[in-house]
PDB file of N, CA and C in Angstrom:
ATOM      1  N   UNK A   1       8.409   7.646  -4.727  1.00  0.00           N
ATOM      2  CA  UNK A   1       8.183   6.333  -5.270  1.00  0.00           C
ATOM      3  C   UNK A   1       6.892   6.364  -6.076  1.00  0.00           C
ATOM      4  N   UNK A   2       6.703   5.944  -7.517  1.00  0.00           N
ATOM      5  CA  UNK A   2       5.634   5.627  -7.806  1.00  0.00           C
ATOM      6  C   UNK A   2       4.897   4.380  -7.115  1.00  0.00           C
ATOM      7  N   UNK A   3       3.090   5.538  -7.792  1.00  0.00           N
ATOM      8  CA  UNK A   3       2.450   4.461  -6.696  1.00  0.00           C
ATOM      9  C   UNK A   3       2.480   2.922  -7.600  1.00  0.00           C
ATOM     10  N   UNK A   4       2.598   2.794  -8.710  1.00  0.00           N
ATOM     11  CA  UNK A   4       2.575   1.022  -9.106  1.00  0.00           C
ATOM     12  C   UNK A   4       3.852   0.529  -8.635  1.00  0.00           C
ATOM     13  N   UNK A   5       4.922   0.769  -8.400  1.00  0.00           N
ATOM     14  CA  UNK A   5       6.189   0.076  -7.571  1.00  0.00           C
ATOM     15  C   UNK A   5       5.468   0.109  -5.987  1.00  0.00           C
ATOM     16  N   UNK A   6       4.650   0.588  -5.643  1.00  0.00           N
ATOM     17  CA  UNK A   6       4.138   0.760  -4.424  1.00  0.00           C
ATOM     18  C   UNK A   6       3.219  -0.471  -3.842  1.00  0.00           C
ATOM     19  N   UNK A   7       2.546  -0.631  -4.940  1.00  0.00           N
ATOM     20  CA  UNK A   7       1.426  -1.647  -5.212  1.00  0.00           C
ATOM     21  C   UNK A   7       2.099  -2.825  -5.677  1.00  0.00           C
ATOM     22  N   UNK A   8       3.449  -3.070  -6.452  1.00  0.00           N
ATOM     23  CA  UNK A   8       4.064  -4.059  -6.688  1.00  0.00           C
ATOM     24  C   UNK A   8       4.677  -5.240  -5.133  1.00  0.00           C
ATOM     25  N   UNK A   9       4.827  -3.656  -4.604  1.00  0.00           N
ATOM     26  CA  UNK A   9       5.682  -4.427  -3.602  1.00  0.00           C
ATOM     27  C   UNK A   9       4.866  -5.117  -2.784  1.00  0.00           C
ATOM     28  N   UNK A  10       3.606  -4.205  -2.675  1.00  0.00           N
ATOM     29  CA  UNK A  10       2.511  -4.952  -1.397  1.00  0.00           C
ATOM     30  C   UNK A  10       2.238  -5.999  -2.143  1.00  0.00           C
ATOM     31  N   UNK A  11       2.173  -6.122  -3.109  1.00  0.00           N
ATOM     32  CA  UNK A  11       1.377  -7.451  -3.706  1.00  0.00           C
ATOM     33  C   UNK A  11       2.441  -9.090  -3.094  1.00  0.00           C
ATOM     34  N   UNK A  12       3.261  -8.481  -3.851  1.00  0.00           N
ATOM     35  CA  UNK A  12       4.787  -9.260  -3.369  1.00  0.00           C
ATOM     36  C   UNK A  12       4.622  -9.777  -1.683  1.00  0.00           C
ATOM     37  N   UNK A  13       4.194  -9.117  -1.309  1.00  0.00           N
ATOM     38  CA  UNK A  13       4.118  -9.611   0.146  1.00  0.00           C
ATOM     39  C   UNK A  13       3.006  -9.877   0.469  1.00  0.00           C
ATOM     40  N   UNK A  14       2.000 -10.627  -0.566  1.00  0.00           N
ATOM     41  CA  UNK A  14       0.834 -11.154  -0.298  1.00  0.00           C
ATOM     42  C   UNK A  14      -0.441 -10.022   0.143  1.00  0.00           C
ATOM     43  N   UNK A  15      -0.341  -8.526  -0.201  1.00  0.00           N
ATOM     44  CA  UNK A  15      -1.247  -7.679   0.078  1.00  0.00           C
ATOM     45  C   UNK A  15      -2.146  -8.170  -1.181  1.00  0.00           C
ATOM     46  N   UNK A  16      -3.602  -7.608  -1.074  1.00  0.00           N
ATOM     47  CA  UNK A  16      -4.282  -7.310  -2.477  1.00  0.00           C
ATOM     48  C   UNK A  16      -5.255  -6.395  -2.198  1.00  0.00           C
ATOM     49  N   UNK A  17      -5.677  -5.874  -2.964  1.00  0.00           N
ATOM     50  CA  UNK A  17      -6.148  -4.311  -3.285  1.00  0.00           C
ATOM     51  C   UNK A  17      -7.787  -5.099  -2.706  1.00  0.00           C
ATOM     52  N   UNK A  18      -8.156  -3.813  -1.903  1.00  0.00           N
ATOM     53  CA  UNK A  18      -9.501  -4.800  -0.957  1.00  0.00           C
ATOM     54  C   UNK A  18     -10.621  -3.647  -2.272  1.00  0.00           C
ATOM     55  N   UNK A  19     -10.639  -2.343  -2.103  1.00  0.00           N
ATOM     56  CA  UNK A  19     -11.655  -1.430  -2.614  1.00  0.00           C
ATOM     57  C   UNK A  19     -10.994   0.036  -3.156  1.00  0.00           C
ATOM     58  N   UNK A  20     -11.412   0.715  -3.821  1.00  0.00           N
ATOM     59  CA  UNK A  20     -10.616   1.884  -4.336  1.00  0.00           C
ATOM     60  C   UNK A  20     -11.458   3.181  -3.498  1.00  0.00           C
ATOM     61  N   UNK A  21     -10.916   4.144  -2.768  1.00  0.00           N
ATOM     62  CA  UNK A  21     -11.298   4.918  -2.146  1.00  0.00           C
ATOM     63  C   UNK A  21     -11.736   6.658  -3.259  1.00  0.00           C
ATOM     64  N   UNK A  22     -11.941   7.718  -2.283  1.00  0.00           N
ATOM     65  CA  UNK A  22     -11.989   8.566  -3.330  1.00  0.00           C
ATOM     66  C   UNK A  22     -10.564   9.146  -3.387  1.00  0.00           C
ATOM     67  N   UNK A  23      -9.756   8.922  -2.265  1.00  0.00           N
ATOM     68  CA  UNK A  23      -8.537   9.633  -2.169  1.00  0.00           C
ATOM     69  C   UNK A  23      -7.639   8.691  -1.953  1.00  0.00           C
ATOM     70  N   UNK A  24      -7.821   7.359  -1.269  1.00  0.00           N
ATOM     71  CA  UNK A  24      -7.032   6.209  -0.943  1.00  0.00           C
ATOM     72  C   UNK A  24      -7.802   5.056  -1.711  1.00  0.00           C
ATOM     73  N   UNK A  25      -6.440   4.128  -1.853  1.00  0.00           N
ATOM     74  CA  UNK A  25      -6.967   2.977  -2.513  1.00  0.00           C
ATOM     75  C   UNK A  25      -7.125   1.831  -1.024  1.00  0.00           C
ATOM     76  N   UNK A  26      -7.401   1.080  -0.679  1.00  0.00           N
ATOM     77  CA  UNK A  26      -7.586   0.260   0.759  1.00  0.00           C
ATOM     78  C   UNK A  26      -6.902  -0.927   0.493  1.00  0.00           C
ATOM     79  N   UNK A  27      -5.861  -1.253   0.854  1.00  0.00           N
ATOM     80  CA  UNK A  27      -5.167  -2.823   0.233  1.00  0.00           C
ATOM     81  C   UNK A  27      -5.444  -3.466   1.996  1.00  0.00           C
ATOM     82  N   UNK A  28      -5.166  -5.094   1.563  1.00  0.00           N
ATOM     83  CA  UNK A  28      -5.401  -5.226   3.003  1.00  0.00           C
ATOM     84  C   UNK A  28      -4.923  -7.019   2.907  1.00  0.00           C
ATOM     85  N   UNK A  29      -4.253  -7.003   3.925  1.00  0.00           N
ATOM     86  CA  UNK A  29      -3.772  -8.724   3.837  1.00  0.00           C
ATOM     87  C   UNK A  29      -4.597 -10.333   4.101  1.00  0.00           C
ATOM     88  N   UNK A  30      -5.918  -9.742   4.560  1.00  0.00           N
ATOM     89  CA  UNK A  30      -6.914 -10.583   5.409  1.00  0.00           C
ATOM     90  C   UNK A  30      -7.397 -10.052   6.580  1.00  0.00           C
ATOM     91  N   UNK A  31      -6.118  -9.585   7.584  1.00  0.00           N
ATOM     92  CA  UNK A  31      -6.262  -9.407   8.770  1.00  0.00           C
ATOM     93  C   UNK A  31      -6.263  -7.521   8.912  1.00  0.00           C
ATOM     94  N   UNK A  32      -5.470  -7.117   8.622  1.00  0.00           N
ATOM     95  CA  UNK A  32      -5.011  -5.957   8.331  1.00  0.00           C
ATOM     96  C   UNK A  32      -5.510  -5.013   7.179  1.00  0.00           C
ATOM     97  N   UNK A  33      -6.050  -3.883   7.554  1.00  0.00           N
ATOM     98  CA  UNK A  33      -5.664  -2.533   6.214  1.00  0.00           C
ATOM     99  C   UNK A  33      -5.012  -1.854   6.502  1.00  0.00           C
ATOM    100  N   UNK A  34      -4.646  -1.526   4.539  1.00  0.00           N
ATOM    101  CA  UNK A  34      -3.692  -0.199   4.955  1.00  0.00           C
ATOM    102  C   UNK A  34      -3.862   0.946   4.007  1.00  0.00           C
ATOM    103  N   UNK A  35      -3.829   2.488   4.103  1.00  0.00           N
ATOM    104  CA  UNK A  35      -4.832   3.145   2.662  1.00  0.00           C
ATOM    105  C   UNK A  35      -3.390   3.679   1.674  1.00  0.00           C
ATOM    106  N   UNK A  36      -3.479   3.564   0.720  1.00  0.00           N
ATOM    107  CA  UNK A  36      -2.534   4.119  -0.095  1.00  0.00           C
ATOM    108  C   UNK A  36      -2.793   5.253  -1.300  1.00  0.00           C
ATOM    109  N   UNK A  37      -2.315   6.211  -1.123  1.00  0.00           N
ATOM    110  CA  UNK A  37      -3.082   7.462  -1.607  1.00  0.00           C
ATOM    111  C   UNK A  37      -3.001   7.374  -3.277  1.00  0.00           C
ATOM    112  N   UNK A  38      -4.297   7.795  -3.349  1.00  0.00           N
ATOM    113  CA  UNK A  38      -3.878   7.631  -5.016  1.00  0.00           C
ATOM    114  C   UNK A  38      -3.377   8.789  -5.916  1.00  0.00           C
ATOM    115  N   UNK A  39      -1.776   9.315  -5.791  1.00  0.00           N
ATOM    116  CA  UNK A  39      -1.030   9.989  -6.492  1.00  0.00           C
ATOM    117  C   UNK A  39      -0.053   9.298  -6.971  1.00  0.00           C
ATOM    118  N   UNK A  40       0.160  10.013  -8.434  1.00  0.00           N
ATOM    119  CA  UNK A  40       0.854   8.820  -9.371  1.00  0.00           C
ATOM    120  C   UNK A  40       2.167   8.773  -8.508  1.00  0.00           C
ATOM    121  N   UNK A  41       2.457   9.710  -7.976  1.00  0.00           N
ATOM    122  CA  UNK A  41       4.287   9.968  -6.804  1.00  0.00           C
ATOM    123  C   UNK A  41       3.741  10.010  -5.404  1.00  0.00           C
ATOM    124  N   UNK A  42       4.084   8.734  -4.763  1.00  0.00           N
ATOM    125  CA  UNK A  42       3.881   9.151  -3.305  1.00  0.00           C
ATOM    126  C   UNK A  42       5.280   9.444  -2.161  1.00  0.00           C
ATOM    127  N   UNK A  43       5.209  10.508  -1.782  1.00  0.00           N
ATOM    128  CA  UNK A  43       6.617  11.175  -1.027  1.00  0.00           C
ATOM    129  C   UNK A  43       7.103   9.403  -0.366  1.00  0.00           C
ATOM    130  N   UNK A  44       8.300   9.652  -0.958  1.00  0.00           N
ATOM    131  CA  UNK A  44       9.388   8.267  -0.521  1.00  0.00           C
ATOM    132  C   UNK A  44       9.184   7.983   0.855  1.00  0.00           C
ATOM    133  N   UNK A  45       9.070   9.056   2.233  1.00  0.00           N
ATOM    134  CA  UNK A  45       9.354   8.616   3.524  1.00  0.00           C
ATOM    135  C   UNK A  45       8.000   7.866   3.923  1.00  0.00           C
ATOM    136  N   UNK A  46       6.891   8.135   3.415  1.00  0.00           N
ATOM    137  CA  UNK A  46       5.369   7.657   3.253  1.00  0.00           C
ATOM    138  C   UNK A  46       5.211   5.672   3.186  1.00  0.00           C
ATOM    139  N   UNK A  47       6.030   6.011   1.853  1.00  0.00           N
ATOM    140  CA  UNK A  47       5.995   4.909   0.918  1.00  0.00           C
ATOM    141  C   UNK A  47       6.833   3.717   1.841  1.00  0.00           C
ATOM    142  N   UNK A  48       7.809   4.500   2.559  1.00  0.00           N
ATOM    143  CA  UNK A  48       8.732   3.169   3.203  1.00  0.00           C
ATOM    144  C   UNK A  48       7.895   2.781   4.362  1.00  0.00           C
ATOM    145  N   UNK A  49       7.445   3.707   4.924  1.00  0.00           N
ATOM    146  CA  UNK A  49       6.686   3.703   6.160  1.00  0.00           C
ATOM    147  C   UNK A  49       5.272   2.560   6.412  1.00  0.00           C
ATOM    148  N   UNK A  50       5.032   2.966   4.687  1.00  0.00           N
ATOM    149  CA  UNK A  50       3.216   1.707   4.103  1.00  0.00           C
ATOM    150  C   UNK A  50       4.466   0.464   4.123  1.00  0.00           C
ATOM    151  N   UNK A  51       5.346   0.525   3.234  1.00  0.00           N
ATOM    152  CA  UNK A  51       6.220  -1.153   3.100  1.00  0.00           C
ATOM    153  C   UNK A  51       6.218  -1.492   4.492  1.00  0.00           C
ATOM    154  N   UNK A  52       6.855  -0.930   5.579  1.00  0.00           N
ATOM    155  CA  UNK A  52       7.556  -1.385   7.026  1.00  0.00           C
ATOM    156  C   UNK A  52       6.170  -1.806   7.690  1.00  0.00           C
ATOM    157  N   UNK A  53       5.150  -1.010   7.699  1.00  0.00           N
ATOM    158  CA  UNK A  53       3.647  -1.450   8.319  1.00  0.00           C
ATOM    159  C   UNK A  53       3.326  -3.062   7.561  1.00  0.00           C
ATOM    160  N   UNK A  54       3.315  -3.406   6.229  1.00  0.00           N
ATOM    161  CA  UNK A  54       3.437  -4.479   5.903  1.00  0.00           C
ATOM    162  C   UNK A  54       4.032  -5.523   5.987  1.00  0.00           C
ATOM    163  N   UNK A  55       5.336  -5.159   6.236  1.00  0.00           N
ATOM    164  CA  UNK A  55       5.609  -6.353   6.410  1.00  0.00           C
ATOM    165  C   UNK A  55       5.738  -6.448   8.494  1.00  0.00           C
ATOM    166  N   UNK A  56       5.862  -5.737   8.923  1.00  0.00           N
ATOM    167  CA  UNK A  56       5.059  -6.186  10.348  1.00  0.00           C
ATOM    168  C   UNK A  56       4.221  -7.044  10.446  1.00  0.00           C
ATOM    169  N   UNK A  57       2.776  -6.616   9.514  1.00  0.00           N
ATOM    170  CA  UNK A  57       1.742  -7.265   9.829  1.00  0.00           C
ATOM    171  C   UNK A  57       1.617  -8.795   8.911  1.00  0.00           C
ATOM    172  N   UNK A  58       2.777  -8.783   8.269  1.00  0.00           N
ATOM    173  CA  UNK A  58       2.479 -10.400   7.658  1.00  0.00           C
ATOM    174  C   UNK A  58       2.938 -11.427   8.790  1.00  0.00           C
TER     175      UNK A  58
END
């Protein structure tokens, strides 16, 4: 999955990008973070795994 469909989706579910890391970017809902690596392709099983943690924590 690219990472901007990655970042689309968290947004979509009310995430927003808290700080940019050197290797992770830190998105975070208020209550919650979560780090999302900054490669333009992040391995698909990763990517579902950051979505499913999100929407848990909304």
């Amino acid at each position: 999955m690219k990472r901007r469909e990655l970042e689309k989706l968290l947004h979509q579910l009310g995430w927003r990008l808290l700080r940019h890391g050197a290797k992770h970017d830190i998105w975070t809902n208020g209550d919650q973070e979560e780090a999302i690596p900054r490669h333009s392709e992040i391995n698909e099983m990763l990517a579902r795994m950051i979505v499913k943690n999100a929407r848990k924590r909304d």
